[in-house]
C-alpha atoms as a PDB file:
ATOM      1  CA  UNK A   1    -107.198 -97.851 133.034  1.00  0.00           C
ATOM      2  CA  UNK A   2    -106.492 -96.637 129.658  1.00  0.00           C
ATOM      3  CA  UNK A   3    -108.183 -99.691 128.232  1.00  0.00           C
ATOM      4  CA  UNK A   4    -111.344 -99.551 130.106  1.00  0.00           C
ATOM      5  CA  UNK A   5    -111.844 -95.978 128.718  1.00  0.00           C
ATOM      6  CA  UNK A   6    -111.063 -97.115 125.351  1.00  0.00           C
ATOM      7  CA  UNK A   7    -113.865-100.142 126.053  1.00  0.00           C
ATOM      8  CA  UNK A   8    -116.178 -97.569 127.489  1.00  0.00           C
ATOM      9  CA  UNK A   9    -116.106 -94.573 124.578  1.00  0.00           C
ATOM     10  CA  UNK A  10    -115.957 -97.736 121.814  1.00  0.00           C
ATOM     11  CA  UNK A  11    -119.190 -99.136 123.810  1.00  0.00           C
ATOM     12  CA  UNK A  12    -120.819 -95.237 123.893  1.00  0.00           C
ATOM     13  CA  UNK A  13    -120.021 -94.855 120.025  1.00  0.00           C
ATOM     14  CA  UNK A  14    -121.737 -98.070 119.090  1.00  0.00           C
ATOM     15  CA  UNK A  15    -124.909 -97.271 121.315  1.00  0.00           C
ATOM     16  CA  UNK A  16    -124.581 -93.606 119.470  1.00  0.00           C
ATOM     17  CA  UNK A  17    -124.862 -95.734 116.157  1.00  0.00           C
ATOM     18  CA  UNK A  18    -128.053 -97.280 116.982  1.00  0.00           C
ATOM     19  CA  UNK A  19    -129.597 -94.537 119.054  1.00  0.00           C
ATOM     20  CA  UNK A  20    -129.633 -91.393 116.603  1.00  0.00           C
ATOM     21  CA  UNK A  21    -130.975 -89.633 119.604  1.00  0.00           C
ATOM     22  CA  UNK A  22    -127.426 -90.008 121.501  1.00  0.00           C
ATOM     23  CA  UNK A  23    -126.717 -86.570 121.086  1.00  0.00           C
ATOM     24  CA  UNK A  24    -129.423 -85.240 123.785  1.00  0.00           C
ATOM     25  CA  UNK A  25    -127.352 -87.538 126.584  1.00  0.00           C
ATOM     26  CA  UNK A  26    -125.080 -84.999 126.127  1.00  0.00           C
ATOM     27  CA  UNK A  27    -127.580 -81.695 126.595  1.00  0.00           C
ATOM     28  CA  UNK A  28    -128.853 -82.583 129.721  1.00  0.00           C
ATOM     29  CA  UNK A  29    -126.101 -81.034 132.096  1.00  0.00           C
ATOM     30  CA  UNK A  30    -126.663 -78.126 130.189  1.00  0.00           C
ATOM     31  CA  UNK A  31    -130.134 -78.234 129.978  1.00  0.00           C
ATOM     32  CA  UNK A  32    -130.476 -78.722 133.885  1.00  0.00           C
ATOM     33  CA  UNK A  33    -128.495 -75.419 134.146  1.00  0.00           C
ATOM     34  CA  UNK A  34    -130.372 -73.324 131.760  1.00  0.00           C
ATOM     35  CA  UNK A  35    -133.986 -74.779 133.481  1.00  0.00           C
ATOM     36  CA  UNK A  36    -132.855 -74.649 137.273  1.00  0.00           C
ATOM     37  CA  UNK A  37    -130.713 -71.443 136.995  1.00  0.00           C
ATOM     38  CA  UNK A  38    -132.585 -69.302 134.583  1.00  0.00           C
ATOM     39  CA  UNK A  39    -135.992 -70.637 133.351  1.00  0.00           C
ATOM     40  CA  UNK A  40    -137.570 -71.307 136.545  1.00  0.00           C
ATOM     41  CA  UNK A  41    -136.127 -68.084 138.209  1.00  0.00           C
ATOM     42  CA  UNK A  42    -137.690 -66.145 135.623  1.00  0.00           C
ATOM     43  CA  UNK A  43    -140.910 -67.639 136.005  1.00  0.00           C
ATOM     44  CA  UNK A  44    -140.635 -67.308 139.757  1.00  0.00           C
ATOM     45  CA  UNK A  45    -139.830 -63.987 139.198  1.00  0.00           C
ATOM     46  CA  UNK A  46    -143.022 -62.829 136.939  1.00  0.00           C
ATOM     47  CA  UNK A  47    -145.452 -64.802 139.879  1.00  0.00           C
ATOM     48  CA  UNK A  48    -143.825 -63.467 142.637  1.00  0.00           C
ATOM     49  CA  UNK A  49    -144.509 -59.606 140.614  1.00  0.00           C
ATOM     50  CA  UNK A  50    -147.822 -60.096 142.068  1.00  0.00           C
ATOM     51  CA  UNK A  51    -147.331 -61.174 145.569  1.00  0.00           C
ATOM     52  CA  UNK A  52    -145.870 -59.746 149.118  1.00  0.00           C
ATOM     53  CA  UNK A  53    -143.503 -62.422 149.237  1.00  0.00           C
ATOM     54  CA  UNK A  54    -142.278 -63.521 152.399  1.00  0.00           C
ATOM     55  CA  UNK A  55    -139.151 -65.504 152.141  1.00  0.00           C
ATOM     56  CA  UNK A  56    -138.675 -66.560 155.345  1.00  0.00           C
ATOM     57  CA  UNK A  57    -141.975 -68.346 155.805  1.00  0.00           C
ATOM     58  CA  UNK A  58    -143.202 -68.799 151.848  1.00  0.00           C
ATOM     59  CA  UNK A  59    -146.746 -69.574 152.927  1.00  0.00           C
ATOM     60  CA  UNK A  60    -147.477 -66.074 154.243  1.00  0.00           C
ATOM     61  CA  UNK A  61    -146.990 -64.315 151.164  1.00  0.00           C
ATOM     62  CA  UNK A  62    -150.299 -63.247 149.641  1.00  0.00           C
ATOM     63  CA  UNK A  63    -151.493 -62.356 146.189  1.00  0.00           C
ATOM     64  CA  UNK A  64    -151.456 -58.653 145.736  1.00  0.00           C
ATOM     65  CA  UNK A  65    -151.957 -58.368 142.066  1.00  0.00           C
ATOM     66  CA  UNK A  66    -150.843 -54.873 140.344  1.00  0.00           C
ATOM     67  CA  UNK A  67    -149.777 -53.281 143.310  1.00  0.00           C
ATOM     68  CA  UNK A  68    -146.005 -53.680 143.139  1.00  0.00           C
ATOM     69  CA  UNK A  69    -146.271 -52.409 140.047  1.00  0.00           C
ATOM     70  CA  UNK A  70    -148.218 -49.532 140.881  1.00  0.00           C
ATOM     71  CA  UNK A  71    -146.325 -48.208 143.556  1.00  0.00           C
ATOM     72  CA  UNK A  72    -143.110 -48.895 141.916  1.00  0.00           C
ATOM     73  CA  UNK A  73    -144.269 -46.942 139.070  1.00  0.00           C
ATOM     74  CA  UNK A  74    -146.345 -43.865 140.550  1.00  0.00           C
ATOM     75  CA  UNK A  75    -144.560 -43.542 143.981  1.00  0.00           C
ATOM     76  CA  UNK A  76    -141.245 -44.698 143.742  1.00  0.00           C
ATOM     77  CA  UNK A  77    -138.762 -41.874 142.391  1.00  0.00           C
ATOM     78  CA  UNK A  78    -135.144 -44.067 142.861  1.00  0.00           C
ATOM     79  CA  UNK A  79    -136.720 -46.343 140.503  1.00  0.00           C
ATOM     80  CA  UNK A  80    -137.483 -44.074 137.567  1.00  0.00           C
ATOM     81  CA  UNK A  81    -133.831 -42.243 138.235  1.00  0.00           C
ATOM     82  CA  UNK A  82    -132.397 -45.436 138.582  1.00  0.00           C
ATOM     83  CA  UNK A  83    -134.183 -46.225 134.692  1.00  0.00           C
ATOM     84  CA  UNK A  84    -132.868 -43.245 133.494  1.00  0.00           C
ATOM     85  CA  UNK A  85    -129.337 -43.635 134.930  1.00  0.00           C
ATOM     86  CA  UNK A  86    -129.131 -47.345 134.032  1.00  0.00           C
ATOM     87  CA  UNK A  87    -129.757 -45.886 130.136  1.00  0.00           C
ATOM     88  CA  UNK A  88    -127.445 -43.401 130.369  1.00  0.00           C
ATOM     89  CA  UNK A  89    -124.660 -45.626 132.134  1.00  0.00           C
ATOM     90  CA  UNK A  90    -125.535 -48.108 129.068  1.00  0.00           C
ATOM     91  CA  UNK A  91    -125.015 -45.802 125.893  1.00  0.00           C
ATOM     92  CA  UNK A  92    -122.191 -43.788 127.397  1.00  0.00           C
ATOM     93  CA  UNK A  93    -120.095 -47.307 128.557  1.00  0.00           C
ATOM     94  CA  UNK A  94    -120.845 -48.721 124.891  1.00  0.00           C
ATOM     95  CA  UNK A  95    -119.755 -45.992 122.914  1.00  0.00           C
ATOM     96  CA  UNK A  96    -116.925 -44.469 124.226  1.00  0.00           C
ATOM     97  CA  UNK A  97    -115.833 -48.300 124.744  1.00  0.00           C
ATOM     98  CA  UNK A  98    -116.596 -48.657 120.696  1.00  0.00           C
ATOM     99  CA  UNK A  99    -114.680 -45.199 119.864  1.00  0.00           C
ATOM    100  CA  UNK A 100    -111.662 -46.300 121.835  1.00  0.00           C
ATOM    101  CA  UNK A 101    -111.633 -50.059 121.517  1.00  0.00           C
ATOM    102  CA  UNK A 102    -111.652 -49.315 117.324  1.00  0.00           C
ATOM    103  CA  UNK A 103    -108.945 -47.277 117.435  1.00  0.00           C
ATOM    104  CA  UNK A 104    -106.736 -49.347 119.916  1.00  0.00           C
ATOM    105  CA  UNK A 105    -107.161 -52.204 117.621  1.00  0.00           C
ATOM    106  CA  UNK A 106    -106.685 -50.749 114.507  1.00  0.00           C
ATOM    107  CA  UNK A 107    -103.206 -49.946 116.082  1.00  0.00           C
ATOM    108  CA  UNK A 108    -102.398 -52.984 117.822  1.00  0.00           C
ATOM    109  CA  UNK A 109    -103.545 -55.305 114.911  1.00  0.00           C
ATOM    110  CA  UNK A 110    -100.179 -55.114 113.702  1.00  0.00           C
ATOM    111  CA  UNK A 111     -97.967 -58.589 114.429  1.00  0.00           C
ATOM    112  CA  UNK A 112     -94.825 -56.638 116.519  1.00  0.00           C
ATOM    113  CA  UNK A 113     -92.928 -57.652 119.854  1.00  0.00           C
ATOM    114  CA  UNK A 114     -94.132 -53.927 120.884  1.00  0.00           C
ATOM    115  CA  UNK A 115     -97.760 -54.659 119.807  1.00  0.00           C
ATOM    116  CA  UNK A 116     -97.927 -58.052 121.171  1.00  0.00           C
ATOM    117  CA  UNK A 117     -96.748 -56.770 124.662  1.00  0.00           C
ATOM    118  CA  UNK A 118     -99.327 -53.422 124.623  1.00  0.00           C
ATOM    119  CA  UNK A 119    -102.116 -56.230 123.759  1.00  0.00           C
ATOM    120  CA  UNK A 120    -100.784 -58.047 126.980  1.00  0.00           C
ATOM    121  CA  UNK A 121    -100.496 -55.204 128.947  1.00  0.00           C
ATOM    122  CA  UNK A 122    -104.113 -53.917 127.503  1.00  0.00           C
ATOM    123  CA  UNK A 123    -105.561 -57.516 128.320  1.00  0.00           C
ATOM    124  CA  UNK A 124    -104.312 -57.530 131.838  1.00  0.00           C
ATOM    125  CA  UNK A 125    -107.473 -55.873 133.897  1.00  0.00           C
ATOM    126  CA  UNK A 126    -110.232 -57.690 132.148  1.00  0.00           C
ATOM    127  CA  UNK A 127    -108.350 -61.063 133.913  1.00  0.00           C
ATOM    128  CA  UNK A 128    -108.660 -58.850 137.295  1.00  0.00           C
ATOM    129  CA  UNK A 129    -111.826 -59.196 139.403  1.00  0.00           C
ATOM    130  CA  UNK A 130    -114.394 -56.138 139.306  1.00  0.00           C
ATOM    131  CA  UNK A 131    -113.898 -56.024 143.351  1.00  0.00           C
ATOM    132  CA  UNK A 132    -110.357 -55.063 143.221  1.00  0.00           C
ATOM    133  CA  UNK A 133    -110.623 -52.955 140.191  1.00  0.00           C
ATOM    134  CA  UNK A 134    -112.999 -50.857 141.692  1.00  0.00           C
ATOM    135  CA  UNK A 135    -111.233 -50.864 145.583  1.00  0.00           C
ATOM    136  CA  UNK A 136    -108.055 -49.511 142.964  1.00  0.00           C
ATOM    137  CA  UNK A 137    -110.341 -46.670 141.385  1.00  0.00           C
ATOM    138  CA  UNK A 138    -111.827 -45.375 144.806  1.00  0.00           C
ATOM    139  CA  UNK A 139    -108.197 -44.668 145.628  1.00  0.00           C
ATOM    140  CA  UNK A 140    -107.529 -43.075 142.637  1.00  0.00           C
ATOM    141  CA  UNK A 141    -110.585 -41.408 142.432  1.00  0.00           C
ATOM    142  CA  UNK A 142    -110.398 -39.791 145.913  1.00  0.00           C
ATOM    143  CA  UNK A 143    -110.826 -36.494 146.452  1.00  0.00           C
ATOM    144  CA  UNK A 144    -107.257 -36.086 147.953  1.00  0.00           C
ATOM    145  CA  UNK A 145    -105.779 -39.418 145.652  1.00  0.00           C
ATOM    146  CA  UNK A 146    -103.312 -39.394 142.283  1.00  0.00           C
ATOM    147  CA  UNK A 147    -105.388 -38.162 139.778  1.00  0.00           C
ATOM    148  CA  UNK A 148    -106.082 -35.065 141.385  1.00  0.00           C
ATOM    149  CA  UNK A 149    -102.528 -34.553 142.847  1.00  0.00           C
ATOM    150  CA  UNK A 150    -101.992 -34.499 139.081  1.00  0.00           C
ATOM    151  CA  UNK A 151    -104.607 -32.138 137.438  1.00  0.00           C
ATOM    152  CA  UNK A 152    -103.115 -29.727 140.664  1.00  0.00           C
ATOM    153  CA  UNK A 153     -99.714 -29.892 139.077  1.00  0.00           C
ATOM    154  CA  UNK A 154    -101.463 -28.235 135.996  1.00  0.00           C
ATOM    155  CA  UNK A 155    -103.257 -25.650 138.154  1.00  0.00           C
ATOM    156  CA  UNK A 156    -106.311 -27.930 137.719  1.00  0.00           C
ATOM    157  CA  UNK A 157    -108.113 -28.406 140.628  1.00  0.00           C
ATOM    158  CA  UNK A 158    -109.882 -31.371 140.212  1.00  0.00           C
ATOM    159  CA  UNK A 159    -113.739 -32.398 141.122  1.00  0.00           C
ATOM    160  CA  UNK A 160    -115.183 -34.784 144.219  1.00  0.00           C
ATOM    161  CA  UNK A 161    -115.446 -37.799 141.841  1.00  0.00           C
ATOM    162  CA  UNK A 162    -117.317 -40.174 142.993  1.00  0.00           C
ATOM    163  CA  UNK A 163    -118.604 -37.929 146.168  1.00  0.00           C
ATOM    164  CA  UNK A 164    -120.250 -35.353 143.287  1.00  0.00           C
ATOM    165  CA  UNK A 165    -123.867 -36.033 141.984  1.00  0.00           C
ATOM    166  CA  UNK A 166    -122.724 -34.354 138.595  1.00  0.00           C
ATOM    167  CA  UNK A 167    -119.326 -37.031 138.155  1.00  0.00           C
ATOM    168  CA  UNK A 168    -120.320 -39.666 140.222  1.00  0.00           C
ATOM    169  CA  UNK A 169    -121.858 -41.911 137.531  1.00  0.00           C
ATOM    170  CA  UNK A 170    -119.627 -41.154 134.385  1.00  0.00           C
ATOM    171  CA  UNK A 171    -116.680 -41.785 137.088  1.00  0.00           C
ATOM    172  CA  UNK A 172    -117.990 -45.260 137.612  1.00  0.00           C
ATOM    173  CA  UNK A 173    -118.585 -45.839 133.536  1.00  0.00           C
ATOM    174  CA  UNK A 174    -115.157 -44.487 132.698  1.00  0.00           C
ATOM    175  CA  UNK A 175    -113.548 -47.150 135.429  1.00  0.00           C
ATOM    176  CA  UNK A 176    -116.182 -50.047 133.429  1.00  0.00           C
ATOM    177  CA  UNK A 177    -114.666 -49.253 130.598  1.00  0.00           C
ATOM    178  CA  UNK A 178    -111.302 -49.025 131.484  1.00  0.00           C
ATOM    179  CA  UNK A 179    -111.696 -52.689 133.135  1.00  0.00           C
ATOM    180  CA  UNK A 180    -113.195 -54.286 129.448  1.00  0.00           C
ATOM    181  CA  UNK A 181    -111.255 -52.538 127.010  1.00  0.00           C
ATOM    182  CA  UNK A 182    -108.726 -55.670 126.320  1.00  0.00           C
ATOM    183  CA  UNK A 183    -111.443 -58.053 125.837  1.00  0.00           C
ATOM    184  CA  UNK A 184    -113.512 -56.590 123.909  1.00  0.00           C
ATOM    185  CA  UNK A 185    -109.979 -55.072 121.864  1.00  0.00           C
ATOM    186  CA  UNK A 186    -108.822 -58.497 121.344  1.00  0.00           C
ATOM    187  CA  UNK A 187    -111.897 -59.921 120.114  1.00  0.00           C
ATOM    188  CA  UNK A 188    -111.660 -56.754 117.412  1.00  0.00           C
ATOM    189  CA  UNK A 189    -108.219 -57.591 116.329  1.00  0.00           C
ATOM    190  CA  UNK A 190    -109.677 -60.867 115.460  1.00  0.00           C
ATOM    191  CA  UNK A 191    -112.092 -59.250 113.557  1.00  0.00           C
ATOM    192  CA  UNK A 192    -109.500 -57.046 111.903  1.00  0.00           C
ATOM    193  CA  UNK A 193    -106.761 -59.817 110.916  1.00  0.00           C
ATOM    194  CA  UNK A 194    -109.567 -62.028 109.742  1.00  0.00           C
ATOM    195  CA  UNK A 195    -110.210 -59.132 106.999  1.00  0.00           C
ATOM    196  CA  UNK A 196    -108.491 -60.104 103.215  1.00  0.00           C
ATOM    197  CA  UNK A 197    -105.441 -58.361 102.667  1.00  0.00           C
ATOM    198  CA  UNK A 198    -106.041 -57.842  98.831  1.00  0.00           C
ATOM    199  CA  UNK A 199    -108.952 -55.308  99.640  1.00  0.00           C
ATOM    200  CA  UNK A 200    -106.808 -53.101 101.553  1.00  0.00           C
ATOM    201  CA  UNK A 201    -104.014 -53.706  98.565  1.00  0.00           C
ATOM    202  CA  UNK A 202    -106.643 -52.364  95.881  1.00  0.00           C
ATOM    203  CA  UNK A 203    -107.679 -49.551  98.131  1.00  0.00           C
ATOM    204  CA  UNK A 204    -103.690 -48.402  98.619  1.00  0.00           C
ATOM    205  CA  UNK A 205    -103.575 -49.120  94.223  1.00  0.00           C
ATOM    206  CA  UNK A 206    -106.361 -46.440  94.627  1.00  0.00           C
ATOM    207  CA  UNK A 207    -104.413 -44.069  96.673  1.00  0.00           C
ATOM    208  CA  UNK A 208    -107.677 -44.384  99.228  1.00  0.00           C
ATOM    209  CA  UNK A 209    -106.359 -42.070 102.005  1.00  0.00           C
ATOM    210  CA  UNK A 210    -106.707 -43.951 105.917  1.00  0.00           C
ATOM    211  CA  UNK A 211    -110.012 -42.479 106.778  1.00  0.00           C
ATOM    212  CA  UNK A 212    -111.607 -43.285 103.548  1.00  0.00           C
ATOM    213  CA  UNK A 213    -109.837 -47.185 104.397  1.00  0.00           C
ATOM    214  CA  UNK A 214    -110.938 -47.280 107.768  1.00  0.00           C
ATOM    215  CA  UNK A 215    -114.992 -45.688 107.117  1.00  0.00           C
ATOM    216  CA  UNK A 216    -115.524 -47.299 103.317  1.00  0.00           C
ATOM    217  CA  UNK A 217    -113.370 -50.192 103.803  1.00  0.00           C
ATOM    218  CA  UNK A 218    -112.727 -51.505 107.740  1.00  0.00           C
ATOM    219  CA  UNK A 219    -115.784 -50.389 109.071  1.00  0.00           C
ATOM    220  CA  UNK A 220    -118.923 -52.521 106.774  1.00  0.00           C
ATOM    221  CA  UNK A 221    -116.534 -55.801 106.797  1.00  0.00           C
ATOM    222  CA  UNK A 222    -115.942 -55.487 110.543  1.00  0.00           C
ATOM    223  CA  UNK A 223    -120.049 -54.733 111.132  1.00  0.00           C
ATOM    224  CA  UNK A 224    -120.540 -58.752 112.073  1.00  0.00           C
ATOM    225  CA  UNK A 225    -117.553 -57.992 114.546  1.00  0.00           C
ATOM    226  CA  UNK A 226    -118.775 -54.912 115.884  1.00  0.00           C
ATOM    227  CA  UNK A 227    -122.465 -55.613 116.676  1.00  0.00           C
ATOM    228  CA  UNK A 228    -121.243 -58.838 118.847  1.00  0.00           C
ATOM    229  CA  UNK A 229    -118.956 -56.290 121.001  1.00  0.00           C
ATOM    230  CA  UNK A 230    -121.952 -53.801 121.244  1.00  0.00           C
ATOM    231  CA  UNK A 231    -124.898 -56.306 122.123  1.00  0.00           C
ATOM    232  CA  UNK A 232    -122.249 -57.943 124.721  1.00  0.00           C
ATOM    233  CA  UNK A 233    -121.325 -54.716 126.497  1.00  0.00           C
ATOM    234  CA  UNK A 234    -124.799 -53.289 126.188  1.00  0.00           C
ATOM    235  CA  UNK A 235    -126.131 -56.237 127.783  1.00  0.00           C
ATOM    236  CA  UNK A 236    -123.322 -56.424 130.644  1.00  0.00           C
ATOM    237  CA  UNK A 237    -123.684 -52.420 130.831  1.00  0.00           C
ATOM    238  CA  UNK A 238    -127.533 -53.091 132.022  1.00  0.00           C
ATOM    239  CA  UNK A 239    -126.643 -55.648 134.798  1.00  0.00           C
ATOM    240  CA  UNK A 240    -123.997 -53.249 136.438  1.00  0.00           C
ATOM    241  CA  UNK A 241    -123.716 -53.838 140.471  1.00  0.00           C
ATOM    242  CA  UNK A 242    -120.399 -54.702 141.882  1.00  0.00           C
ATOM    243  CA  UNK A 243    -118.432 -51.430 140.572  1.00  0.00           C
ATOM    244  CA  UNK A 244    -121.765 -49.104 141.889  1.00  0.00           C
ATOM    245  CA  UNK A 245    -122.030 -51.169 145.053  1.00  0.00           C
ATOM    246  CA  UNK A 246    -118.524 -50.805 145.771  1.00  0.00           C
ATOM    247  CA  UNK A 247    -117.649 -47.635 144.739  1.00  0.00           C
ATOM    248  CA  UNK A 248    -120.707 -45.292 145.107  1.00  0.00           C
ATOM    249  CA  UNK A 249    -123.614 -47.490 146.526  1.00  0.00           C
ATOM    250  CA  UNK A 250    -125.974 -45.621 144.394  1.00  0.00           C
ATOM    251  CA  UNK A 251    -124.997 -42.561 145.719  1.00  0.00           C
ATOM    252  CA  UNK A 252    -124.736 -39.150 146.235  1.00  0.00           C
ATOM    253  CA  UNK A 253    -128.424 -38.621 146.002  1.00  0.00           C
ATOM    254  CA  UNK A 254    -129.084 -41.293 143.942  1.00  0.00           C
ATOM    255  CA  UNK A 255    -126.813 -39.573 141.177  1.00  0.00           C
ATOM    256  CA  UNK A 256    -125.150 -43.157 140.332  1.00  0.00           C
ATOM    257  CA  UNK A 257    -128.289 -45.861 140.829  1.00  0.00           C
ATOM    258  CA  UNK A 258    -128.423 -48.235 138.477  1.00  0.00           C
ATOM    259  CA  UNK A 259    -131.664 -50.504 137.922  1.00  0.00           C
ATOM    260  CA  UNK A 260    -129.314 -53.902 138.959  1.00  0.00           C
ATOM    261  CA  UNK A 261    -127.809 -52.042 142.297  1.00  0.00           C
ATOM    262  CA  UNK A 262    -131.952 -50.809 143.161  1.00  0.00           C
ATOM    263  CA  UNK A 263    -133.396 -54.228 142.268  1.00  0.00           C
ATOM    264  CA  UNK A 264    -130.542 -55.746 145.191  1.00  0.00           C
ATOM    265  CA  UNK A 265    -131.609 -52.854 147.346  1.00  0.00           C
ATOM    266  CA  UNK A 266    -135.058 -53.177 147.463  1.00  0.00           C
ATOM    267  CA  UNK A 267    -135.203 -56.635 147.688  1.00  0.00           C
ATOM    268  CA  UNK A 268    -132.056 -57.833 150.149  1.00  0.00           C
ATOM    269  CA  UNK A 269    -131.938 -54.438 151.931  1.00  0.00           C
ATOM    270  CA  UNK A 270    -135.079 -53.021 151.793  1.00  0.00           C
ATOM    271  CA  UNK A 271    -136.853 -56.883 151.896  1.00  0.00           C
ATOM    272  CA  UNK A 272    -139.638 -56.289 149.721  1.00  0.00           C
ATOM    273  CA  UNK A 273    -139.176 -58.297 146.850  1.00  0.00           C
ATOM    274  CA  UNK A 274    -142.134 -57.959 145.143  1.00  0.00           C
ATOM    275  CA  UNK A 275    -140.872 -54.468 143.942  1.00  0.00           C
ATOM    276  CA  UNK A 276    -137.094 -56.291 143.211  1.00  0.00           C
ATOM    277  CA  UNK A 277    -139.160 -58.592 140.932  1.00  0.00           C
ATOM    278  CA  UNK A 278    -140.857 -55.735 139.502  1.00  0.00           C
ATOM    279  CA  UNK A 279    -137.614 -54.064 138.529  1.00  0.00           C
ATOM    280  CA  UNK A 280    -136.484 -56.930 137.477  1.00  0.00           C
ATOM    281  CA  UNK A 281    -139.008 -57.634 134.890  1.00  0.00           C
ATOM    282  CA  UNK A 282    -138.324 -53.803 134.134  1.00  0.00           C
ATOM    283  CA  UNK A 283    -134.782 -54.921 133.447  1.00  0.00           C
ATOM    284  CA  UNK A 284    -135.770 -57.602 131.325  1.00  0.00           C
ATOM    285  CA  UNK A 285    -137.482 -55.830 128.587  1.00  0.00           C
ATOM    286  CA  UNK A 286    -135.444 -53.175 128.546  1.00  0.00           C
ATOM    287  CA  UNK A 287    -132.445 -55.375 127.600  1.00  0.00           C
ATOM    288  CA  UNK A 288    -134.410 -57.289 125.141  1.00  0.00           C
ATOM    289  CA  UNK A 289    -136.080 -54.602 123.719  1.00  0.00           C
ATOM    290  CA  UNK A 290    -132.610 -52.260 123.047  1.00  0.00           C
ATOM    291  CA  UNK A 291    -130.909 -55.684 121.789  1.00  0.00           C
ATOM    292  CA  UNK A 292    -133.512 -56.038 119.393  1.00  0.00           C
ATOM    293  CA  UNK A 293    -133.015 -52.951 118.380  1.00  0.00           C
ATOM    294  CA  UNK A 294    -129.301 -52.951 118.021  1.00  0.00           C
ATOM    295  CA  UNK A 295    -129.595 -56.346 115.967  1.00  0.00           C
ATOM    296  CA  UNK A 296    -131.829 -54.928 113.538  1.00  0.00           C
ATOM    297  CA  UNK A 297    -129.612 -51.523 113.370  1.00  0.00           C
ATOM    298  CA  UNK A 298    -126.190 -54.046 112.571  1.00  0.00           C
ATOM    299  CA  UNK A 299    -128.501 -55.952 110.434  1.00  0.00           C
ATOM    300  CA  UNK A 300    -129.578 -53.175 107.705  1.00  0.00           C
ATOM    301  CA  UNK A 301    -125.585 -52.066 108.109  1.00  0.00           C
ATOM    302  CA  UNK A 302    -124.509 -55.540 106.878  1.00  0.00           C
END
C-alpha cells in the first residue's frame, strides 16, 4: 500500500514538472465550494430581488421589478428597526469585546501554570455551540434565575432581561460576547508575545509608566492584530441569528431584531422571499461598506 502511494505522489510530482499549471488541480474542490455555495447564491439572490418567487413551483414566480424594494423600504417598519438594531448590536458587541479582550490578554500573556489554565478556562465557551450557550443564558437571564437571586442579595432588584424592550438586545450582545471572548483573546496573546521584548526593555530604561507602554507602545504594534479581531467580529456581529432566535426571537416588540433573524423571518416564516432577498442585499452592503471602512481606519493607524 505504502508503495503504491509512494508510485502515485512520485508519478503526480513528475506530471507537476511538466505541467506548470498543476497547481489549479488542486483549487478546484475549493473553487466548486466558493461557486456553488456562495457565488451563485448571491447572484440568485440579486435576480430573485426582483421577483415573487415561488419556491415550491419555480415557474410561477413573476418579475416584479422594484417592488420588494419599495415596500420593504416605505412600508415595512421591522425592517428599518431591525437596520438600526443590527448596527447597534454590531458596534456595542465589537467594542466592549475590544475593551475587555485587550485587557484580558495583556494579563494572560504572561507564560504561568495560573495563566495557562485562566486561558483554558477563558477558551472553553467559544468550543461550545451557540445553541447551548444561549439555552444556558435564558436560564440565567430569567426573570426569577441566578443573576437576579444575586443583585436581590444586594437589595438590587434586578430587570426582565430578555422579556424588557429596553435590555432585551444588550442582554443578547453581552451573552455574544461572553461566548467569543477566548478566541478572539487568544488570537491577541499571539499578537502580544509576537511583540520584541527589547522595545518594552527601552521603554522600562525610560521609566515609561504602564499606560504610556500599553497606548504609545502595545497599542500601534498590535494595530495589524487588532483590526483582524475587529473586521472578524464586526462581520460575525452582522450575521447574528441563533442567539436572537433562541433567546428572544426578535422580541419584545421588535426591541432585539436583527437584519439576519428578519431576513429568516420573512422569507421561511413569512414565505415571501423576495423581501428576504431584499434584506439580504441590505445586509450585504452594509457589511462591506463598514469593513471598508474599518480597513481604511486600521490602515491610516498603521
Amino acid at each position: 500500500m505504502r508503495q503504491k502511494a509512494k508510485e502515485y505522489f512520485k508519478r503526480l510530482r513528475a506530471f507537476g514538472k511538466r505541467h506548470n499549471g498543476i497547481a489549479y488541480v488542486y483549487m478546484i474542490p475549493a473553487a466548486f465550494g466558493t461557486l456553488f455555495f456562495t457565488i451563485l447564491p448571491f447572484i440568485f439572490m440579486i435576480i430573485a430581488a426582483f421577483f415573487k418567487v415561488d419556491l415550491v413551483n419555480i415557474q410561477e414566480s413573476r418579475y416584479v421589478g422594484t417592488w420588494n424594494f419599495m415596500m420593504v423600504f416605505t412600508r415595512d417598519n421591522e425592517f428599518t428597526k431591525a437596520v438600526v438594531n443590527t448596527i447597534i448590536f454590531a458596534f456595542v458587541t465589537v467594542i466592549l469585546l475590544m475593551f475587555v479582550t485587550i485587557l484580558m490578554a495583556s494579563w494572560l500573556a504572561k507564560n504561568t501554570k495560573v495563566h495557562n489554565f485562566a486561558q483554558t478556562l477563558i477558551f472553553t465557551p467559544h468550543i461550545s455551540s451557540m445553541v447551548s450557550v444561549a439555552i444556558l443564558w435564558v436560564l440565567l437571564l430569567d426573570p426569577r434565575g441566578i443573576i437576579n437571586q444575586i443583585l436581590a442579595l444586594f437589595g438590587i432588584q434586578g430587570p426582565a432581561w430578555l422579556l424588557d424592550s429596553r435590555t432585551s438586545l444588550i442582554s443578547v450582545a453581552l451573552v455574544t460576547v461572553w461566548k467569543s471572548i477566548g478566541y478572539y483573546c487568544l488570537i491577541i496573546i499571539a499578537g502580544l508575545q509576537a511583540l520584541p521584548p527589547e522595545v518594552y526593555e527601552a521603554a522600562r530604561l525610560d521609566k515609561a509608566s504602564r499606560w504610556c507602554i500599553l497606548r504609545k507602545i502595545t497599542l500601534p504594534l498590535l494595530t495589524p492584530t487588532l483590526s483582524f479581531v475587529f473586521i472578524m467580529k464586526f462581520i460575525n456581529s452582522f450575521k447574528a441569528f441563533a442567539a436572537i432566535d433562541i433567546m428572544t426571537q426578535g422580541g419584545p416588540q421588535g426591541s432585539s431584531m436583527v437584519l439576519g433573524y428578519w431576513i429568516y423571518n420573512a422569507g421561511r416564516v413569512k414565505f415571501n422571499y423576495g423581501f428576504s432577498m431584499v434584506g439580504a442585499i441590505v445586509l450585504t452592503v452594509l457589511v462591506a461598506v463598514l469593513t471598508y471602512l474599518a480597513q481604511r481606519f486600521f490602515n491610516r493607524r498603521q
